[in-house]
C-alpha atoms as a PDB file:
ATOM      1  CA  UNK A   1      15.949  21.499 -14.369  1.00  0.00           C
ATOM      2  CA  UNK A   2      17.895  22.228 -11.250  1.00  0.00           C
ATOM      3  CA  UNK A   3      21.420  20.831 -11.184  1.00  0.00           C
ATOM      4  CA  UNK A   4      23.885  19.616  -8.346  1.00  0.00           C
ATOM      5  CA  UNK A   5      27.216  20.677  -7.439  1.00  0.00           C
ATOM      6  CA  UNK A   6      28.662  19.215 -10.126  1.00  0.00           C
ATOM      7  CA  UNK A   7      26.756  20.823 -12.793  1.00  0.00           C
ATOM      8  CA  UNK A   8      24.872  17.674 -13.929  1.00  0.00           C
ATOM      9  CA  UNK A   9      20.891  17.284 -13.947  1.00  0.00           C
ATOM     10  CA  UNK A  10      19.714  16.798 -10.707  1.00  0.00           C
ATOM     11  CA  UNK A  11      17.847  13.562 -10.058  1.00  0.00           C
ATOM     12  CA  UNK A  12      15.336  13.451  -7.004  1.00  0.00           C
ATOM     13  CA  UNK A  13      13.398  10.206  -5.984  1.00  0.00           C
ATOM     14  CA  UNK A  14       9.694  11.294  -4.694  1.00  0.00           C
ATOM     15  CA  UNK A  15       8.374   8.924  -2.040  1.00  0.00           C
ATOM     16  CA  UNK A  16       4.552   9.160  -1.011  1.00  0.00           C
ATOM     17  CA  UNK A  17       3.202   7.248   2.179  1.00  0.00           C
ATOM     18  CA  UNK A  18      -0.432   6.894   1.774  1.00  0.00           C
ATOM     19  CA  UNK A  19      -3.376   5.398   3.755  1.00  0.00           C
ATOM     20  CA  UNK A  20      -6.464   5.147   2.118  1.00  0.00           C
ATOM     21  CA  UNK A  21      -5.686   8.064  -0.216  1.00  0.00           C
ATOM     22  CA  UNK A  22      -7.680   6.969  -3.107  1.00  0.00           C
ATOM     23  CA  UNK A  23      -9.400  10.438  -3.930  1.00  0.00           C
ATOM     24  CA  UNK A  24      -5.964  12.692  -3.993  1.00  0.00           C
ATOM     25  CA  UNK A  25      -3.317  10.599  -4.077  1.00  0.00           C
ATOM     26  CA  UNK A  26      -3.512  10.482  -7.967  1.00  0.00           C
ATOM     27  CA  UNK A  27      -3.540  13.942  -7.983  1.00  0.00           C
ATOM     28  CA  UNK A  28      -0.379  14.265  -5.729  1.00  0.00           C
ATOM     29  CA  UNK A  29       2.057  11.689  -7.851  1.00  0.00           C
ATOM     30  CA  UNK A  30       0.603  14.066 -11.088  1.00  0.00           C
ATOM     31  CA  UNK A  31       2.098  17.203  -9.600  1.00  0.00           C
ATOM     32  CA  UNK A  32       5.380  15.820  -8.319  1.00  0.00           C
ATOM     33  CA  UNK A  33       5.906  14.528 -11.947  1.00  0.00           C
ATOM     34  CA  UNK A  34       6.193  17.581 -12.857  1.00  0.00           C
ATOM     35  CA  UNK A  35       8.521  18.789 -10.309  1.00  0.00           C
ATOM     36  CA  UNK A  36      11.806  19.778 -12.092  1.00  0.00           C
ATOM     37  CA  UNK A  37      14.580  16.672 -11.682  1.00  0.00           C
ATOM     38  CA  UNK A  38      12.004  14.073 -10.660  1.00  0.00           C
ATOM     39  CA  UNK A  39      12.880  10.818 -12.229  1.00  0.00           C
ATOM     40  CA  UNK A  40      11.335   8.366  -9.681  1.00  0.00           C
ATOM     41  CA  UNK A  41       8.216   8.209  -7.717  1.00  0.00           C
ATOM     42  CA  UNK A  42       7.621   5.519  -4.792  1.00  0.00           C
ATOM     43  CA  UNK A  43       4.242   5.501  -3.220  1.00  0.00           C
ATOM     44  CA  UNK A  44       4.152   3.286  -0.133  1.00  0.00           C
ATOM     45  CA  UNK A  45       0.589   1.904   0.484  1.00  0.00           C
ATOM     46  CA  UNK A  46       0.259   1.550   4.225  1.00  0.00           C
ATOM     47  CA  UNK A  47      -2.278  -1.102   4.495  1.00  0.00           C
ATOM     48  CA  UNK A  48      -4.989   0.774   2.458  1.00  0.00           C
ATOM     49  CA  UNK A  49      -8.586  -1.089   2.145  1.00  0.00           C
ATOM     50  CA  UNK A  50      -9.145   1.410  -1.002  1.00  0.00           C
ATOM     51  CA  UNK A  51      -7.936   1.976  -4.447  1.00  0.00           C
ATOM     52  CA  UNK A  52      -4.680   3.672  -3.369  1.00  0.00           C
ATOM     53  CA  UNK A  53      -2.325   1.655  -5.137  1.00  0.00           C
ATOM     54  CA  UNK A  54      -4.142   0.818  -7.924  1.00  0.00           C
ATOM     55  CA  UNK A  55      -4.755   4.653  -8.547  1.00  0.00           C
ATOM     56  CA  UNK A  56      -1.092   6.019  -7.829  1.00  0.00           C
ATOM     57  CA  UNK A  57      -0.266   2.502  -9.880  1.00  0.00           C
ATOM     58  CA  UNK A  58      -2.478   4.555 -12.844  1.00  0.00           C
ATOM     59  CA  UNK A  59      -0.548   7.727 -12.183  1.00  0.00           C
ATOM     60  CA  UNK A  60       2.902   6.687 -13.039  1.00  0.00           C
ATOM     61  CA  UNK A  61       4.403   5.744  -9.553  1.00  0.00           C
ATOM     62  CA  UNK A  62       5.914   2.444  -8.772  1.00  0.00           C
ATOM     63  CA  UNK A  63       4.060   0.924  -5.802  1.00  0.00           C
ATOM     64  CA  UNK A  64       5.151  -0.823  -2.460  1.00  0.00           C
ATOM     65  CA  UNK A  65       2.587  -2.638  -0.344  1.00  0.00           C
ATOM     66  CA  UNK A  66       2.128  -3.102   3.778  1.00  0.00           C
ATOM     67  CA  UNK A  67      -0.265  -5.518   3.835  1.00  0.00           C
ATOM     68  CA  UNK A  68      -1.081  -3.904   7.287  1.00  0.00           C
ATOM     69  CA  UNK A  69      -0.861  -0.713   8.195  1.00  0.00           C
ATOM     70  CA  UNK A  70       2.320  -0.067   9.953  1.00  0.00           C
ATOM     71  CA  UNK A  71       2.750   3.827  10.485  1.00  0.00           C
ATOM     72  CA  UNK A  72       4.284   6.405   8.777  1.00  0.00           C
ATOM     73  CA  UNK A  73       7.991   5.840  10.015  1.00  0.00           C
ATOM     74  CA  UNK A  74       8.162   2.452   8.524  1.00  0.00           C
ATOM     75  CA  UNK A  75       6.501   3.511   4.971  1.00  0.00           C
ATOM     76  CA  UNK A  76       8.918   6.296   4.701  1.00  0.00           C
ATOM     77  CA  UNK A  77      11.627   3.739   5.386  1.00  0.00           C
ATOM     78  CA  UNK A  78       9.933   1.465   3.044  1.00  0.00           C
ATOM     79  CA  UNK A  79      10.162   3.588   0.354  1.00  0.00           C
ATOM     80  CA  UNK A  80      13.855   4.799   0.573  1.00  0.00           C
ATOM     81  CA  UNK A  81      14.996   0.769   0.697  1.00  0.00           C
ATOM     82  CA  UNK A  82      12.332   0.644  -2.587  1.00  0.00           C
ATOM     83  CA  UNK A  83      14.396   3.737  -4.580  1.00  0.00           C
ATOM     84  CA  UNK A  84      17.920   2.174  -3.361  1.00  0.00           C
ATOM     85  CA  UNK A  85      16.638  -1.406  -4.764  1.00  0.00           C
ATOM     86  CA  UNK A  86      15.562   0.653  -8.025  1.00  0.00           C
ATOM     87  CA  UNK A  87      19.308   2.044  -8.203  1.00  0.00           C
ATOM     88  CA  UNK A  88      21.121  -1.295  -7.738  1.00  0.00           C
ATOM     89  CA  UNK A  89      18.984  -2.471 -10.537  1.00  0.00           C
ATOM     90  CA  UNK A  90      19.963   0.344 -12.715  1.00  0.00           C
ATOM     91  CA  UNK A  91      23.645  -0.575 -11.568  1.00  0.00           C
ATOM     92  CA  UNK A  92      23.532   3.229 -10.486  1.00  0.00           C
ATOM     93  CA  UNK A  93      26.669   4.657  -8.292  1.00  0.00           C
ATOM     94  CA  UNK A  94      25.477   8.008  -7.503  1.00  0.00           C
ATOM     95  CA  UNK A  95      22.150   7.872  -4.850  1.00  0.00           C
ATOM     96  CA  UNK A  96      19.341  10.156  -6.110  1.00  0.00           C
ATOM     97  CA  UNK A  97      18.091  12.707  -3.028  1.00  0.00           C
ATOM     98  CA  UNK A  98      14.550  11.838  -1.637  1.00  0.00           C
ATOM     99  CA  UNK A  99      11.864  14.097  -1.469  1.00  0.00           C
ATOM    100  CA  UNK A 100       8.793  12.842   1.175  1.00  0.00           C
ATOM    101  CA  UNK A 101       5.719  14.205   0.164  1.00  0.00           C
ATOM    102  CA  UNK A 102       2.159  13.223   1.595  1.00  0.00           C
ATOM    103  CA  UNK A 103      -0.359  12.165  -0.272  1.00  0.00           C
ATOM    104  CA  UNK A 104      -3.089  13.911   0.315  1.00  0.00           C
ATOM    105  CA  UNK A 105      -1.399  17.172  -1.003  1.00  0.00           C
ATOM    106  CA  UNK A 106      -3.333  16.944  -4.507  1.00  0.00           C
ATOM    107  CA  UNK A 107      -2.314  19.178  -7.066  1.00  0.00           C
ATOM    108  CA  UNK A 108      -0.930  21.772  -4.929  1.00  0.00           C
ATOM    109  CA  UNK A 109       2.495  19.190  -5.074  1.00  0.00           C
ATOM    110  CA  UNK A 110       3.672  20.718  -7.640  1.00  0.00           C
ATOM    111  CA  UNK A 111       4.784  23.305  -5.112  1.00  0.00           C
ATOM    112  CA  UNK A 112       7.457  21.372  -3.464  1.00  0.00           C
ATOM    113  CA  UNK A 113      10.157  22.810  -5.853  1.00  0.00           C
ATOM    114  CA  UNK A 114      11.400  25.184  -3.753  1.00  0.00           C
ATOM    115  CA  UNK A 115      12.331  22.371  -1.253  1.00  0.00           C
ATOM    116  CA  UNK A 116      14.630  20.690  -3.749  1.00  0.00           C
ATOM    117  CA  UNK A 117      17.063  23.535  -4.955  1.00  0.00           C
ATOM    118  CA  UNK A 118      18.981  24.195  -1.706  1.00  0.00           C
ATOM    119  CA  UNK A 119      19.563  20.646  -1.510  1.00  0.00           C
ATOM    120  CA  UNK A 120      20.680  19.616  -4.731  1.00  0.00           C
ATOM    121  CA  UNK A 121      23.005  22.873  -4.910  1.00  0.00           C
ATOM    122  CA  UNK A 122      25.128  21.534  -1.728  1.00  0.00           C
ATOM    123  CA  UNK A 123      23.390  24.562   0.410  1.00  0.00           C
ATOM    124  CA  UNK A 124      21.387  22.374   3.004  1.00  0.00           C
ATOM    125  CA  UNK A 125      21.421  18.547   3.769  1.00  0.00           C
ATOM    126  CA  UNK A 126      18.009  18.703   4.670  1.00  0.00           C
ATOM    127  CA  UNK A 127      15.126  21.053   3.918  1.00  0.00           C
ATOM    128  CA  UNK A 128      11.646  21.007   5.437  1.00  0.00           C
ATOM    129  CA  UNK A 129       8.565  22.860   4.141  1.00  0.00           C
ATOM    130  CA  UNK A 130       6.773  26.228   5.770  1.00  0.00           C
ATOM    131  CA  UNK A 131       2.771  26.233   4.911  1.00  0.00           C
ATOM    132  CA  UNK A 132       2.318  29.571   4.904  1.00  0.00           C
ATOM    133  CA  UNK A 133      -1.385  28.924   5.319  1.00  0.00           C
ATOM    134  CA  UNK A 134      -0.846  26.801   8.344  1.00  0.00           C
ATOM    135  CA  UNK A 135       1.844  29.355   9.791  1.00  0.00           C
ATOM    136  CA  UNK A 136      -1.272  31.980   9.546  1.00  0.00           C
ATOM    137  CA  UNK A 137      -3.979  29.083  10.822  1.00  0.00           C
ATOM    138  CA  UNK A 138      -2.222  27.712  13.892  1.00  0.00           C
ATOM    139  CA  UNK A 139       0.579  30.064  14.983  1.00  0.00           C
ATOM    140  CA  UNK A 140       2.642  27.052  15.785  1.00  0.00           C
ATOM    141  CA  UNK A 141       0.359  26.561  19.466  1.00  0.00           C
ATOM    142  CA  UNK A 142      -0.504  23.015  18.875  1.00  0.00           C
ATOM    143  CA  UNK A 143       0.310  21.324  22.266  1.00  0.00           C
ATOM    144  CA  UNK A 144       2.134  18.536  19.794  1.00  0.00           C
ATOM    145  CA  UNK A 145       3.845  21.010  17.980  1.00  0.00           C
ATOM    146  CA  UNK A 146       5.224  22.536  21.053  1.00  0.00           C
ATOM    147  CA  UNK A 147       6.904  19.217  22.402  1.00  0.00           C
ATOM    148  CA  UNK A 148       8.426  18.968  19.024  1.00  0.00           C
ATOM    149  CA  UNK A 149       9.588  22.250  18.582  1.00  0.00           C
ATOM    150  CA  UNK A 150      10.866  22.163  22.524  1.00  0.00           C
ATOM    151  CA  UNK A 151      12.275  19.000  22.176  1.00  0.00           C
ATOM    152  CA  UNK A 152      14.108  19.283  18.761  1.00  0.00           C
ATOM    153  CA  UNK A 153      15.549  22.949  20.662  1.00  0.00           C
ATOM    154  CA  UNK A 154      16.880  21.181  23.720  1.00  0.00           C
ATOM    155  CA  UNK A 155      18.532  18.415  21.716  1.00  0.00           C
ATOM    156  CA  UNK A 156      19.980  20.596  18.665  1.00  0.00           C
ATOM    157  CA  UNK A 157      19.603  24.014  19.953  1.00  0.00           C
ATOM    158  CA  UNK A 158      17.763  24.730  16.638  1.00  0.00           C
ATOM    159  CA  UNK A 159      14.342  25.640  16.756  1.00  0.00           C
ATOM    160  CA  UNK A 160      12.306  25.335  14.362  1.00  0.00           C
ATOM    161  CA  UNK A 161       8.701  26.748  13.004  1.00  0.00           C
ATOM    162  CA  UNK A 162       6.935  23.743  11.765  1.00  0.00           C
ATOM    163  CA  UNK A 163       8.608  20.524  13.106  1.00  0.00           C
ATOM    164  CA  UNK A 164       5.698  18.289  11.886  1.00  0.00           C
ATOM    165  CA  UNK A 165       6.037  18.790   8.223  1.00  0.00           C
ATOM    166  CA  UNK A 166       6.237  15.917   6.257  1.00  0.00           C
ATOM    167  CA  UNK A 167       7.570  17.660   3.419  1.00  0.00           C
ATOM    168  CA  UNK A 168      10.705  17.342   3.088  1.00  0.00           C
ATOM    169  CA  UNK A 169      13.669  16.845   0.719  1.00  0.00           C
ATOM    170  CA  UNK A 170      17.211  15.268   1.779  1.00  0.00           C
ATOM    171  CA  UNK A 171      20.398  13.950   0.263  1.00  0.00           C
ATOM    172  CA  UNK A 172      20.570   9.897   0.965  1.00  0.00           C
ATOM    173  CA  UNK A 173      23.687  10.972   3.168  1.00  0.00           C
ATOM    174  CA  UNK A 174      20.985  13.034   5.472  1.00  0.00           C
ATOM    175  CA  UNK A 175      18.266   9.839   5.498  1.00  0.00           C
ATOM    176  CA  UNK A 176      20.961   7.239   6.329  1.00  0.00           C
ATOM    177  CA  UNK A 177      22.015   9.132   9.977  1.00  0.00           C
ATOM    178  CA  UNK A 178      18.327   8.716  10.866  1.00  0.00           C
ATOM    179  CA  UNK A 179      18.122   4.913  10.324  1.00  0.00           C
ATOM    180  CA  UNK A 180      16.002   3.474  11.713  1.00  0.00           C
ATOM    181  CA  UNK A 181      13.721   6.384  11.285  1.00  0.00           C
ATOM    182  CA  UNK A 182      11.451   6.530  14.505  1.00  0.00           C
ATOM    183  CA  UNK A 183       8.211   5.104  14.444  1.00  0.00           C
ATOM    184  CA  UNK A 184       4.532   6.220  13.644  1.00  0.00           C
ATOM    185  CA  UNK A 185       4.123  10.156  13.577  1.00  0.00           C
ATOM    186  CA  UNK A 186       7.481  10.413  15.829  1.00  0.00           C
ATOM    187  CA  UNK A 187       9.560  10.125  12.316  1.00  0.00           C
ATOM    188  CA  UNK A 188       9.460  14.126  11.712  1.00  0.00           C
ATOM    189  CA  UNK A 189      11.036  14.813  14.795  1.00  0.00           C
ATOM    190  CA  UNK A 190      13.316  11.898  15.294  1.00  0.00           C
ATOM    191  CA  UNK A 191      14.737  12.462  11.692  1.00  0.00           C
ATOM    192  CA  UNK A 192      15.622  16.305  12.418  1.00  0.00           C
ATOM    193  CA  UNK A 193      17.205  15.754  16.144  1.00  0.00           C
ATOM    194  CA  UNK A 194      19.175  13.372  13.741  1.00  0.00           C
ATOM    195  CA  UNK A 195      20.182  14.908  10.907  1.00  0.00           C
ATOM    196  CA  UNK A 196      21.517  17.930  12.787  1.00  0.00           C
ATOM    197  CA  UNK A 197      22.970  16.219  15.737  1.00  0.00           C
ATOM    198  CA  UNK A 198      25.383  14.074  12.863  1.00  0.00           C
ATOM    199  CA  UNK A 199      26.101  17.949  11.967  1.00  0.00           C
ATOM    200  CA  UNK A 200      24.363  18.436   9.310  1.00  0.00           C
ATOM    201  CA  UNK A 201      22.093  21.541   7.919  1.00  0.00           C
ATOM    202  CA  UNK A 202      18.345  21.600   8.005  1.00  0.00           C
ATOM    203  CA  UNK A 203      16.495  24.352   6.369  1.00  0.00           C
ATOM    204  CA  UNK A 204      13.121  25.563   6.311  1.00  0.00           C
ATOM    205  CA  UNK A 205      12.099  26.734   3.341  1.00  0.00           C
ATOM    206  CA  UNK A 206       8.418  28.287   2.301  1.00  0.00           C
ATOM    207  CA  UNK A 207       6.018  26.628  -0.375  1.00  0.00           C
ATOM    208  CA  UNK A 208       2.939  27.442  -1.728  1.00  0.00           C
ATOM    209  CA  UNK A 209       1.657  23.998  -0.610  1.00  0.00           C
ATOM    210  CA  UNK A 210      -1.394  22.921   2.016  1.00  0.00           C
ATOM    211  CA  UNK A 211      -2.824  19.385   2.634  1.00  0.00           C
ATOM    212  CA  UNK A 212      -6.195  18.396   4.254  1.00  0.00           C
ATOM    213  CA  UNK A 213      -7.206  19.840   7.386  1.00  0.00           C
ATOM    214  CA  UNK A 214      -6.681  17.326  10.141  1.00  0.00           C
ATOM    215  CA  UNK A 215     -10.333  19.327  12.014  1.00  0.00           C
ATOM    216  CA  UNK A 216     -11.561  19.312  15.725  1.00  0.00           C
ATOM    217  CA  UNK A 217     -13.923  15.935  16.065  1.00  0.00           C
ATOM    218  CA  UNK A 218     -13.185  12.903  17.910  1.00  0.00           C
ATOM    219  CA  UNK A 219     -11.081  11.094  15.460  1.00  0.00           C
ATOM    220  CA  UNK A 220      -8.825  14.192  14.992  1.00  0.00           C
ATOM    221  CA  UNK A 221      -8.577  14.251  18.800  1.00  0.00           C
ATOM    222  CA  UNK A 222      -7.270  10.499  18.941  1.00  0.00           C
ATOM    223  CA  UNK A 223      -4.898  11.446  16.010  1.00  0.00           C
ATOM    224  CA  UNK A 224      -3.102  14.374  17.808  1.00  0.00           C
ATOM    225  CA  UNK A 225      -2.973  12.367  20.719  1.00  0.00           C
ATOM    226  CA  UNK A 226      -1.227   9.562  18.743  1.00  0.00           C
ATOM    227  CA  UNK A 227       0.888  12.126  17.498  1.00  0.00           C
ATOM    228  CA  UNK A 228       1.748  13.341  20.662  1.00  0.00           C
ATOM    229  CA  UNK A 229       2.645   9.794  21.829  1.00  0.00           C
ATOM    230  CA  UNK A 230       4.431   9.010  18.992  1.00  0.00           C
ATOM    231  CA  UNK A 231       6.587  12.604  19.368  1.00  0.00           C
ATOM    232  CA  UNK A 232       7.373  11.651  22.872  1.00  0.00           C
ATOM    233  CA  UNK A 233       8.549   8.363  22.105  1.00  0.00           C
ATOM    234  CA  UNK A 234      10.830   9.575  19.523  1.00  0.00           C
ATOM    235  CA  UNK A 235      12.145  12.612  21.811  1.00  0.00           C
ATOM    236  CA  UNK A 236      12.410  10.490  24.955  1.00  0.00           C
ATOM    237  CA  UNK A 237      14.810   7.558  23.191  1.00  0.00           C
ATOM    238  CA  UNK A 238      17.404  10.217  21.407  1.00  0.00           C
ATOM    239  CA  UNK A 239      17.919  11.642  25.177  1.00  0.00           C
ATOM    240  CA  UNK A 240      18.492   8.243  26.421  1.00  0.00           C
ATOM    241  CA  UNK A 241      20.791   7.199  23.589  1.00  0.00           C
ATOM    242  CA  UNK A 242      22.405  10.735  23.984  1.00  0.00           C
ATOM    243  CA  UNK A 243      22.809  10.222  27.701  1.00  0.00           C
ATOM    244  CA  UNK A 244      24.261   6.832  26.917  1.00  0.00           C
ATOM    245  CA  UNK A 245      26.807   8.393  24.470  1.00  0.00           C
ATOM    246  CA  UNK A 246      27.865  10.867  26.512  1.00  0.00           C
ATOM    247  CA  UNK A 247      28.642   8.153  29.518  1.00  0.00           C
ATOM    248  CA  UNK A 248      30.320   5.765  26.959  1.00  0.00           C
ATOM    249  CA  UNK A 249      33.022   9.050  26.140  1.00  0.00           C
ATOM    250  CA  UNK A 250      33.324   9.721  29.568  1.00  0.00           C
ATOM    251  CA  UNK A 251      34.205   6.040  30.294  1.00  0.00           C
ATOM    252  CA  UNK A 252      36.298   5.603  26.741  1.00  0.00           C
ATOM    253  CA  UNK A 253      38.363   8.972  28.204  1.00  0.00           C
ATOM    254  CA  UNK A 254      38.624   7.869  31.804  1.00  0.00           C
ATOM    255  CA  UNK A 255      39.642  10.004  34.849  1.00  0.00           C
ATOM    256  CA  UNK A 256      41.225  13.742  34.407  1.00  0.00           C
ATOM    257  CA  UNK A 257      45.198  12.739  34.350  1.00  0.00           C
ATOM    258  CA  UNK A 258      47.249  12.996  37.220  1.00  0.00           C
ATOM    259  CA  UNK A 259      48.689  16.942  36.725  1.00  0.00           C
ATOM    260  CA  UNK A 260      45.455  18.086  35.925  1.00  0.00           C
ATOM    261  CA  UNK A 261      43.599  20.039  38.116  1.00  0.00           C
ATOM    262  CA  UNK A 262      39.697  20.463  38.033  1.00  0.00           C
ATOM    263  CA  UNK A 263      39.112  24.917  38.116  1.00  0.00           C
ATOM    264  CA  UNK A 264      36.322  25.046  40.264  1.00  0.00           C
ATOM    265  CA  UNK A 265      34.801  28.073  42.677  1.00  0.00           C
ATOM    266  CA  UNK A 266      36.968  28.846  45.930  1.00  0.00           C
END
């Protein structure tokens, strides 16, 4: 049992978005039971037209349901408004930390761990998961990994490895500087540029974990194209709103004050 701070039991909420996961998402919501101070698991069904929810139901998670299938960004934020309706009912004052898994990890969930102890011990507001298969696999040269990776550099000046990864475990603190979490496959991205530019720490940490391979045919063409879109999106509207900020403080400061002298070349 890995404990906070404070010395008392960790608790950790697990939230699963899942489309159509019916074949491993039982698996997955097995494993994170076991994952040491997990009290709560979510699983958001995203519009599923198969057993999902009645399996993860089966499992021992408590299930939310799109009735449509609204992306990955809005399940996520789904399931965080789920665990903070859970807490009010338990009349509880202290916010559990979320872990996001996905739910086609299978039994290999129980790997996540790692992921929760920096957070709980007040090392890192955020952590995000290494694959050290897919680090060995891909070499981070995915053309939508590079725009995230770019993109999260020029905005934070952090770089990291695998910017995509859904795994990831964060104090409620963290989640709430993200809201609203940017849509579709954008949320990865949009929720790091956030988290570190409200000053925060991110970490990436490396577990033994690996989900289904997303493959080369047309469908996983149209889904890293999506992704790509959705990254873009997500990038392009935290420059704006950064550009916006930054002319806001300008305007909020006004002119250089009379005595003041600009240094300049010459």
């Amino acid at each position: 049992m890995y404990r906070g701070e404070d010395g008392d039991p960790a608790e950790v909420a697990v939230i699963i978005a899942a489309k159509d996961e019916a074949l491993r998402v039982g698996h997955t919501v097995t494993a994170a039971r076991a994952l040491p101070g997990v009290d709560t698991i979510v699983v958001v069904d995203d519009g599923s037209t198969d057993r999902t929810r009645d399996i993860a139901r089966e499992a021992g998670a408590r299930v939310l349901r799109h009735t449509r299938n609204r992306g990955k960004g809005a399940a996520m934020q789904t399931g965080a408004e789920g665990v903070r309706l859970i807490e009010a009912d338990e009349g509880r004052q202290n916010p559990r930390h979320l872990l996001f898994l996905d739910a086609d990890l299978g039994t290999t969930a129980i790997g996540a761990a790692p992921l929760i102890k920096p957070v709980v011990e007040g090392r890192a507001d955020m952590t995000v998961a290494l694959f050290p298969a897919t680090r060995m696999r891909l070499g981070g040269h995915g053309f939508v990994v590079r725009l995230a990776r770019s993109g999260v550099c020029r905005a934070t000046g952090w770089e990291p490895e695998q910017p995509l990864n859904g795994q990831r475990c964060l104090t409620r603190t963290a989640f709430e500087t993200a809201l609203p979490l940017a849509s579709g496959f954008g949320v990865e991205t949009g929720l790091t540029v956030d988290v570190l530019s409200s000053g925060l720490r991110v970490m990436e940490v490396e577990v033994p974990l690996e989900h289904r391979a997303t493959g080369t045919d047309l469908r996983a063409q149209l889904h890293r194209a999506r992704q790509f879109t959705d990254v873009a999106r997500a990038l392009a509207t935290r420059e704006i709103s950064r550009r916006f900020d930054r002319r806001a403080r300008k305007e909020r400061l006004g002119p250089p004050r009379s005595g003041h002298r600009r240094l300049g070349k010459g």
